[in-house]
PDB file of N, CA and C in Angstrom:
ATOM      1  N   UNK A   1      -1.888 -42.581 -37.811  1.00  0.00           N
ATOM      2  CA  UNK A   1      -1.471 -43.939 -37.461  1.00  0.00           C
ATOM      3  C   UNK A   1      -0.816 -44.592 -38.670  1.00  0.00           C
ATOM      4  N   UNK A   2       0.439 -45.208 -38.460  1.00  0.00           N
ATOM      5  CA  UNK A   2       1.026 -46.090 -39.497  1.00  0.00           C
ATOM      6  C   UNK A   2       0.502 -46.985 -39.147  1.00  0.00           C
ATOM      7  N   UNK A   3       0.013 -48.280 -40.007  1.00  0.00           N
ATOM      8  CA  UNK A   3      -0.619 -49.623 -39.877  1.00  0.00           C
ATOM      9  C   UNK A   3       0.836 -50.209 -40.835  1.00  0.00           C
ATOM     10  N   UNK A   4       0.974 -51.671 -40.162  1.00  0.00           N
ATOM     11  CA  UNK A   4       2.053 -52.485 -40.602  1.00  0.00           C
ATOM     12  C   UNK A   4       1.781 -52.390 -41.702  1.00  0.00           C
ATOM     13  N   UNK A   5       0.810 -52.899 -42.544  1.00  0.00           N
ATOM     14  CA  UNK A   5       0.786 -52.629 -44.033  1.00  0.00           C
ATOM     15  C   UNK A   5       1.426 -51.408 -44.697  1.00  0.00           C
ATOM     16  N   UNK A   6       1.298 -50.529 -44.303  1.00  0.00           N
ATOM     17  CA  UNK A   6       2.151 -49.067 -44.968  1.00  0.00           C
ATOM     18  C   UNK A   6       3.062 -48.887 -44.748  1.00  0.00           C
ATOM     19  N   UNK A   7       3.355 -49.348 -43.819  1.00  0.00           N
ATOM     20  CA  UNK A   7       5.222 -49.286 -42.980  1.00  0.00           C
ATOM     21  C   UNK A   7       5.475 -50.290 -44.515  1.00  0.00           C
ATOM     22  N   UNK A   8       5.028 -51.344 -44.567  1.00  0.00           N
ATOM     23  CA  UNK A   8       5.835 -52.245 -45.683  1.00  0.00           C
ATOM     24  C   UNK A   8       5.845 -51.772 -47.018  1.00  0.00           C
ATOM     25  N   UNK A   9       4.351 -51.168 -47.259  1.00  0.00           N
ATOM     26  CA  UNK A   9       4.599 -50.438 -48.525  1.00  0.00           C
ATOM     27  C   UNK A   9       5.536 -49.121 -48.575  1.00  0.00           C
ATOM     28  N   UNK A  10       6.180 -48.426 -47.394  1.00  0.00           N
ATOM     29  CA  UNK A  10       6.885 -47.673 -47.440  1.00  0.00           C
ATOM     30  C   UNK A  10       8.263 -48.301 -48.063  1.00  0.00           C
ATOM     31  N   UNK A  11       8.163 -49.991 -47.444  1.00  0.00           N
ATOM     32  CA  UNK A  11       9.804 -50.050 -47.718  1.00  0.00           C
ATOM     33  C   UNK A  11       9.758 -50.865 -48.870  1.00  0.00           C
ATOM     34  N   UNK A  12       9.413 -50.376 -50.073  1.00  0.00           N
ATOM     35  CA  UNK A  12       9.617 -50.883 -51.353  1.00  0.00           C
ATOM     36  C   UNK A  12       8.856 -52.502 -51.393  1.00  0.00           C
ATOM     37  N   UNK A  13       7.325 -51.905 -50.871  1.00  0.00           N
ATOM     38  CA  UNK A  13       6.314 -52.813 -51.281  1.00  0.00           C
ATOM     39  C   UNK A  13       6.919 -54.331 -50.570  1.00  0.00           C
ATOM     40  N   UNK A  14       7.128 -54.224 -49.457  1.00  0.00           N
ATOM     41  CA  UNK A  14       7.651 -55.443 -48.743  1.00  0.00           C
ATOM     42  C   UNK A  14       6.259 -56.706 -48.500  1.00  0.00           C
ATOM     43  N   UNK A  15       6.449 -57.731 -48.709  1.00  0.00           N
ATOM     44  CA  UNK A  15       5.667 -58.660 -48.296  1.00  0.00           C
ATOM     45  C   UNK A  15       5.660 -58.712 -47.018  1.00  0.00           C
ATOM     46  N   UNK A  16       3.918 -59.766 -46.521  1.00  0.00           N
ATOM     47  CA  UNK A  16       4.320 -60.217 -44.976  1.00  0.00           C
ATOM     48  C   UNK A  16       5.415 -61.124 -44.717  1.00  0.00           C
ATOM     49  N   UNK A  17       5.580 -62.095 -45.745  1.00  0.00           N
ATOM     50  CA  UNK A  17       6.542 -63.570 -45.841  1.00  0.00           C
ATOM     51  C   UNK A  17       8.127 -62.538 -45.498  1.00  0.00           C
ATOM     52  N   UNK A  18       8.223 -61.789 -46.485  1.00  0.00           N
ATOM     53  CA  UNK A  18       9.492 -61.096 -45.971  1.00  0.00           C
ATOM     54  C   UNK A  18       9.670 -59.932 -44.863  1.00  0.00           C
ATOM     55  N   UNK A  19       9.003 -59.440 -44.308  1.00  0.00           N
ATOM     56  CA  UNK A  19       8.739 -58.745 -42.992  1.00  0.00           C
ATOM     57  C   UNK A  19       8.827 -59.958 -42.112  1.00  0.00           C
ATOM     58  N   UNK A  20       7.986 -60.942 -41.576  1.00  0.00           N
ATOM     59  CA  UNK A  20       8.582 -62.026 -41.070  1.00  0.00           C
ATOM     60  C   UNK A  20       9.805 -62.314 -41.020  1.00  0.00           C
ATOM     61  N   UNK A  21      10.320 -62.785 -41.477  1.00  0.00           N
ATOM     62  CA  UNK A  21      11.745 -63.183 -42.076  1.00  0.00           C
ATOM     63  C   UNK A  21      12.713 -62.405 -41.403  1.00  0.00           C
ATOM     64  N   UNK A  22      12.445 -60.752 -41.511  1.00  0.00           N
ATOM     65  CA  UNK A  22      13.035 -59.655 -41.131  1.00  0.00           C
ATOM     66  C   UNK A  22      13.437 -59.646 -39.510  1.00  0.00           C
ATOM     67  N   UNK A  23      11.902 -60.151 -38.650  1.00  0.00           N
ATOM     68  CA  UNK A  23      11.604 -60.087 -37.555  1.00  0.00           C
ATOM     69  C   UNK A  23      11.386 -61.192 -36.276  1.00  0.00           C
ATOM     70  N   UNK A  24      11.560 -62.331 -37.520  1.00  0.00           N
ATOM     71  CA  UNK A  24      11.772 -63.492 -36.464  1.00  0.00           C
ATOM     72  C   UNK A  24       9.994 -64.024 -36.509  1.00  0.00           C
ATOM     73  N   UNK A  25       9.132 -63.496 -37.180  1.00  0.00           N
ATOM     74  CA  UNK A  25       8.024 -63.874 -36.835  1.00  0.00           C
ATOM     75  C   UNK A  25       7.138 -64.744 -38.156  1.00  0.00           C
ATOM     76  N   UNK A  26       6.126 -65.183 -38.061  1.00  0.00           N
ATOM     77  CA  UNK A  26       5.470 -66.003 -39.478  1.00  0.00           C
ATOM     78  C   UNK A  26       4.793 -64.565 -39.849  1.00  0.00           C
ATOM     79  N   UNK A  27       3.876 -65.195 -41.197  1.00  0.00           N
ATOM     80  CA  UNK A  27       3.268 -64.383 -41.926  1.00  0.00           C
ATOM     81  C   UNK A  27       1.979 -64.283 -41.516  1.00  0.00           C
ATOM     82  N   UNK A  28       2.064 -65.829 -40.879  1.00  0.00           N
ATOM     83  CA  UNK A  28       0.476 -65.794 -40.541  1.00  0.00           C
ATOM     84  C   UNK A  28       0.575 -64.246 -39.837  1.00  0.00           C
ATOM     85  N   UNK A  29       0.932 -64.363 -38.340  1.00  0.00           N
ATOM     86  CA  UNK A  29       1.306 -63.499 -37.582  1.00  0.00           C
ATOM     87  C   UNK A  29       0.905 -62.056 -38.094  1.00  0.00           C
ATOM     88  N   UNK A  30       1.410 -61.594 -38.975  1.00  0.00           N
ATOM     89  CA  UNK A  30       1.912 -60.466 -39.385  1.00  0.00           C
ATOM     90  C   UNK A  30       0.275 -60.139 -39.575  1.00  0.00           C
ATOM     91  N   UNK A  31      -0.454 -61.210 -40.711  1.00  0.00           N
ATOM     92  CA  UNK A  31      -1.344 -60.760 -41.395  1.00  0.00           C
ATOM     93  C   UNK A  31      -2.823 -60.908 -40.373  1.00  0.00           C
ATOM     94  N   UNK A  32      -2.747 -61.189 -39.122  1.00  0.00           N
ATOM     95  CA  UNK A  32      -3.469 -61.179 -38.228  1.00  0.00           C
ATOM     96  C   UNK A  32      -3.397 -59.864 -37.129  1.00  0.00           C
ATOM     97  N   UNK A  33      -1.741 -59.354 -37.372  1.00  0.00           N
ATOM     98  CA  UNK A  33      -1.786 -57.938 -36.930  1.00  0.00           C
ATOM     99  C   UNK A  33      -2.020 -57.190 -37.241  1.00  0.00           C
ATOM    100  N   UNK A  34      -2.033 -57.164 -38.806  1.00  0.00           N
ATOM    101  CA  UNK A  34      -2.784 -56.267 -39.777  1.00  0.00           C
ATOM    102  C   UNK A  34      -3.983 -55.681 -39.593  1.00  0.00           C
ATOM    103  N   UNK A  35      -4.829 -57.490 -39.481  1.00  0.00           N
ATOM    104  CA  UNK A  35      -6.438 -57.163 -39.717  1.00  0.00           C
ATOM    105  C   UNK A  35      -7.366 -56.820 -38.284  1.00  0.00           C
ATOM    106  N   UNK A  36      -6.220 -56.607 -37.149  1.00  0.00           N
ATOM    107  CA  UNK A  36      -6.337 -56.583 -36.047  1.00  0.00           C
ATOM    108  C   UNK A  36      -7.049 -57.672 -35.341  1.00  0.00           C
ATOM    109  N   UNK A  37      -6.728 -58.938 -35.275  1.00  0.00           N
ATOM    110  CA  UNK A  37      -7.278 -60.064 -34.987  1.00  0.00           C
ATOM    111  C   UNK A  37      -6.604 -60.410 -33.559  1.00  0.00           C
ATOM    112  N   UNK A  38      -5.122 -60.320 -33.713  1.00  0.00           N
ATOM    113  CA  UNK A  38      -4.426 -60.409 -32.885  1.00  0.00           C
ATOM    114  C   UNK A  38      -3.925 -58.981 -32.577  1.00  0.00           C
ATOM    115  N   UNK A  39      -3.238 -58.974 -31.174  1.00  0.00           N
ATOM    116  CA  UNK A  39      -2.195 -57.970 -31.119  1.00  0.00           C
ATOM    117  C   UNK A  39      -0.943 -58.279 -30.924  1.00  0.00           C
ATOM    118  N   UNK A  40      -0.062 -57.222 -31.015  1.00  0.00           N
ATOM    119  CA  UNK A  40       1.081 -57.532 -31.534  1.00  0.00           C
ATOM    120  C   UNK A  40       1.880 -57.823 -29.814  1.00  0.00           C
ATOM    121  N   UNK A  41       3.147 -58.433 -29.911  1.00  0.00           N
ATOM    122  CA  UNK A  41       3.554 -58.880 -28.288  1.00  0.00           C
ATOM    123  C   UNK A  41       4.531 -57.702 -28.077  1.00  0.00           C
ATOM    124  N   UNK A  42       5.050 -57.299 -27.064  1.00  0.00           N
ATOM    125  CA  UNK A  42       6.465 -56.826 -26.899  1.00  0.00           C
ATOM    126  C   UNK A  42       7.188 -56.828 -27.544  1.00  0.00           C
ATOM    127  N   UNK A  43       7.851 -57.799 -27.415  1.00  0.00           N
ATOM    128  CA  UNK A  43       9.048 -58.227 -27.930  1.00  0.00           C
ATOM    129  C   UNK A  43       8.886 -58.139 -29.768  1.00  0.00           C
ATOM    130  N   UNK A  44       7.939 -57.994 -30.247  1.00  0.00           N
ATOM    131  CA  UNK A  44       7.882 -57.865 -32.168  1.00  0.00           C
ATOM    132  C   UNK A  44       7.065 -56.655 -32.005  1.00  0.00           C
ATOM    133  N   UNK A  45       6.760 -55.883 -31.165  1.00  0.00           N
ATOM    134  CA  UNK A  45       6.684 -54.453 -31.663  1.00  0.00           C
ATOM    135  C   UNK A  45       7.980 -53.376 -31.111  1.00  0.00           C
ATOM    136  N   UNK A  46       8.527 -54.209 -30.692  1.00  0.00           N
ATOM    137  CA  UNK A  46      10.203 -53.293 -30.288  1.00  0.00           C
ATOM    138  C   UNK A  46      10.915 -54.177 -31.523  1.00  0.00           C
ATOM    139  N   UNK A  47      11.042 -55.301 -32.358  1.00  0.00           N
ATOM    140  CA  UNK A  47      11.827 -55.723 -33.326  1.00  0.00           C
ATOM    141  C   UNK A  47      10.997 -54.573 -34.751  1.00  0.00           C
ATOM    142  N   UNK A  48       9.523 -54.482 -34.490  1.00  0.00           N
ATOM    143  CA  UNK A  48       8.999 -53.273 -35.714  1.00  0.00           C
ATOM    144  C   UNK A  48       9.377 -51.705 -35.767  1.00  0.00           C
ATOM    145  N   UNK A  49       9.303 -51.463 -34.231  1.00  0.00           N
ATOM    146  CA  UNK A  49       9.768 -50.031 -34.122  1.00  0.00           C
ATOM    147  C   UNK A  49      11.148 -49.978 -34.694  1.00  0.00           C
ATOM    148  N   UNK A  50      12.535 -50.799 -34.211  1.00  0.00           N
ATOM    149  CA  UNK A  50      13.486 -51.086 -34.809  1.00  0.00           C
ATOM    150  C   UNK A  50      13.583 -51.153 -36.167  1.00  0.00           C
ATOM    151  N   UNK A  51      12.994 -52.054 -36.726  1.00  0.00           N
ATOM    152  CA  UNK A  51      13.159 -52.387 -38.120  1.00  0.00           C
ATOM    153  C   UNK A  51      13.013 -51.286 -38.714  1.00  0.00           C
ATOM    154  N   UNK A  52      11.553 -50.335 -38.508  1.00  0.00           N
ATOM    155  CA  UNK A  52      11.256 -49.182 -39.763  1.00  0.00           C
ATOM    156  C   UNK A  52      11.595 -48.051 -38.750  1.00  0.00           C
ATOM    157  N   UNK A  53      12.281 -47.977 -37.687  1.00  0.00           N
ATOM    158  CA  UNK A  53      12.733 -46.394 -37.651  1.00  0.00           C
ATOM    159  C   UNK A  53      11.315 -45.976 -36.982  1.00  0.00           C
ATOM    160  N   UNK A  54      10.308 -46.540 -36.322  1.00  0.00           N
ATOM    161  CA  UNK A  54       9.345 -45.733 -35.933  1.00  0.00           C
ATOM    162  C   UNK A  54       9.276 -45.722 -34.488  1.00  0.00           C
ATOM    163  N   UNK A  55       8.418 -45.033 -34.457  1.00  0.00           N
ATOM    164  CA  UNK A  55       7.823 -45.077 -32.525  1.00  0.00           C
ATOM    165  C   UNK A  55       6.551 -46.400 -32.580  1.00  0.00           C
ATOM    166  N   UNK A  56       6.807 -46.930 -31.446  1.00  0.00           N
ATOM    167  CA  UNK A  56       5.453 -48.054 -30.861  1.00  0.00           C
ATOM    168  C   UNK A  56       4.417 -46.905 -30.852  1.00  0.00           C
ATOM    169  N   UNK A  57       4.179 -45.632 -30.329  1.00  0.00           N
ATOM    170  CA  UNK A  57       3.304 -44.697 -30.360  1.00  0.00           C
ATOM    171  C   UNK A  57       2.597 -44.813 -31.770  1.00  0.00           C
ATOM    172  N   UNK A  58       3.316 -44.522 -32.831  1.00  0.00           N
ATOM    173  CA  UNK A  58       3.505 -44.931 -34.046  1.00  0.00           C
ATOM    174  C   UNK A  58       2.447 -45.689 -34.771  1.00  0.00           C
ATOM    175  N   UNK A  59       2.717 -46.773 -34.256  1.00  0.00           N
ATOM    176  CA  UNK A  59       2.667 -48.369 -34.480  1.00  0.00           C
ATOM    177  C   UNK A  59       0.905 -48.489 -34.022  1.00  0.00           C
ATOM    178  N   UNK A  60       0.826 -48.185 -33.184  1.00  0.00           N
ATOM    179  CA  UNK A  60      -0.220 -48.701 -32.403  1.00  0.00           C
ATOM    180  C   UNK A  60      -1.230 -47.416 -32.265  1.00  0.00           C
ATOM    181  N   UNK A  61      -1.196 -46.244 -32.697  1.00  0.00           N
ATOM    182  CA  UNK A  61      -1.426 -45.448 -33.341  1.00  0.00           C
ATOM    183  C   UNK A  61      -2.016 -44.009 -32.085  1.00  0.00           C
ATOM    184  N   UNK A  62      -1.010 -44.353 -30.822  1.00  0.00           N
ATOM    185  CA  UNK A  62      -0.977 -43.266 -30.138  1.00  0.00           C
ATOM    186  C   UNK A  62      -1.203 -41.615 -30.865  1.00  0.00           C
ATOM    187  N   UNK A  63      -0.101 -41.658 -31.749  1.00  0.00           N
ATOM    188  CA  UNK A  63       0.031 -40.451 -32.091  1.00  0.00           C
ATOM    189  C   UNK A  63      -0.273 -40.353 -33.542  1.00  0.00           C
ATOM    190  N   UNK A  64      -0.527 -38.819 -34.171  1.00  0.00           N
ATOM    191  CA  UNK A  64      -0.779 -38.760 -35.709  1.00  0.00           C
ATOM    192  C   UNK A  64       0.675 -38.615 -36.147  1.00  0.00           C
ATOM    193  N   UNK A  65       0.966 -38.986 -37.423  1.00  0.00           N
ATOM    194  CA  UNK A  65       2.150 -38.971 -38.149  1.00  0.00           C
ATOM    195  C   UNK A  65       1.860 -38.310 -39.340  1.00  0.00           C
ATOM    196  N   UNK A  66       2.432 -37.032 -40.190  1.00  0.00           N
ATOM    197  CA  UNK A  66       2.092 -36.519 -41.185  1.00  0.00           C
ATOM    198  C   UNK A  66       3.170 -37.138 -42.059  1.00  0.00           C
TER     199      UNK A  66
END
């Protein structure tokens, strides 16, 4: 499973404030999807799959990723 946090540290240690920014969404947001408080909607896990090149499978941790 990629967790949003590693997707960002993949892309050169990205903040939530700037992942937001990226995606149309706050930080709060981000950092509540993180800690799994919230889940993430449609519409900003098809702007995440987009952004880093991944699968929602991915994301949400259907599948293993080596």
């Amino acid at each position: 499973m990629l967790n949003i946090a590693e997707l960002r540290a993949r892309h050169g240690k990205m903040t939530q404030k700037q992942l937001a920014e990226k995606i149309g969404s706050s930080q709060t947001s981000i950092s509540l999807w993180e800690k799994d408080i919230n889940t993430i909607s449609m519409p900003y896990l098809i702007k995440l799959c987009k952004y880093f090149g991944v699968s929602a499978d991915d994301i949400l941790g259907l599948r293993d990723i080596s």
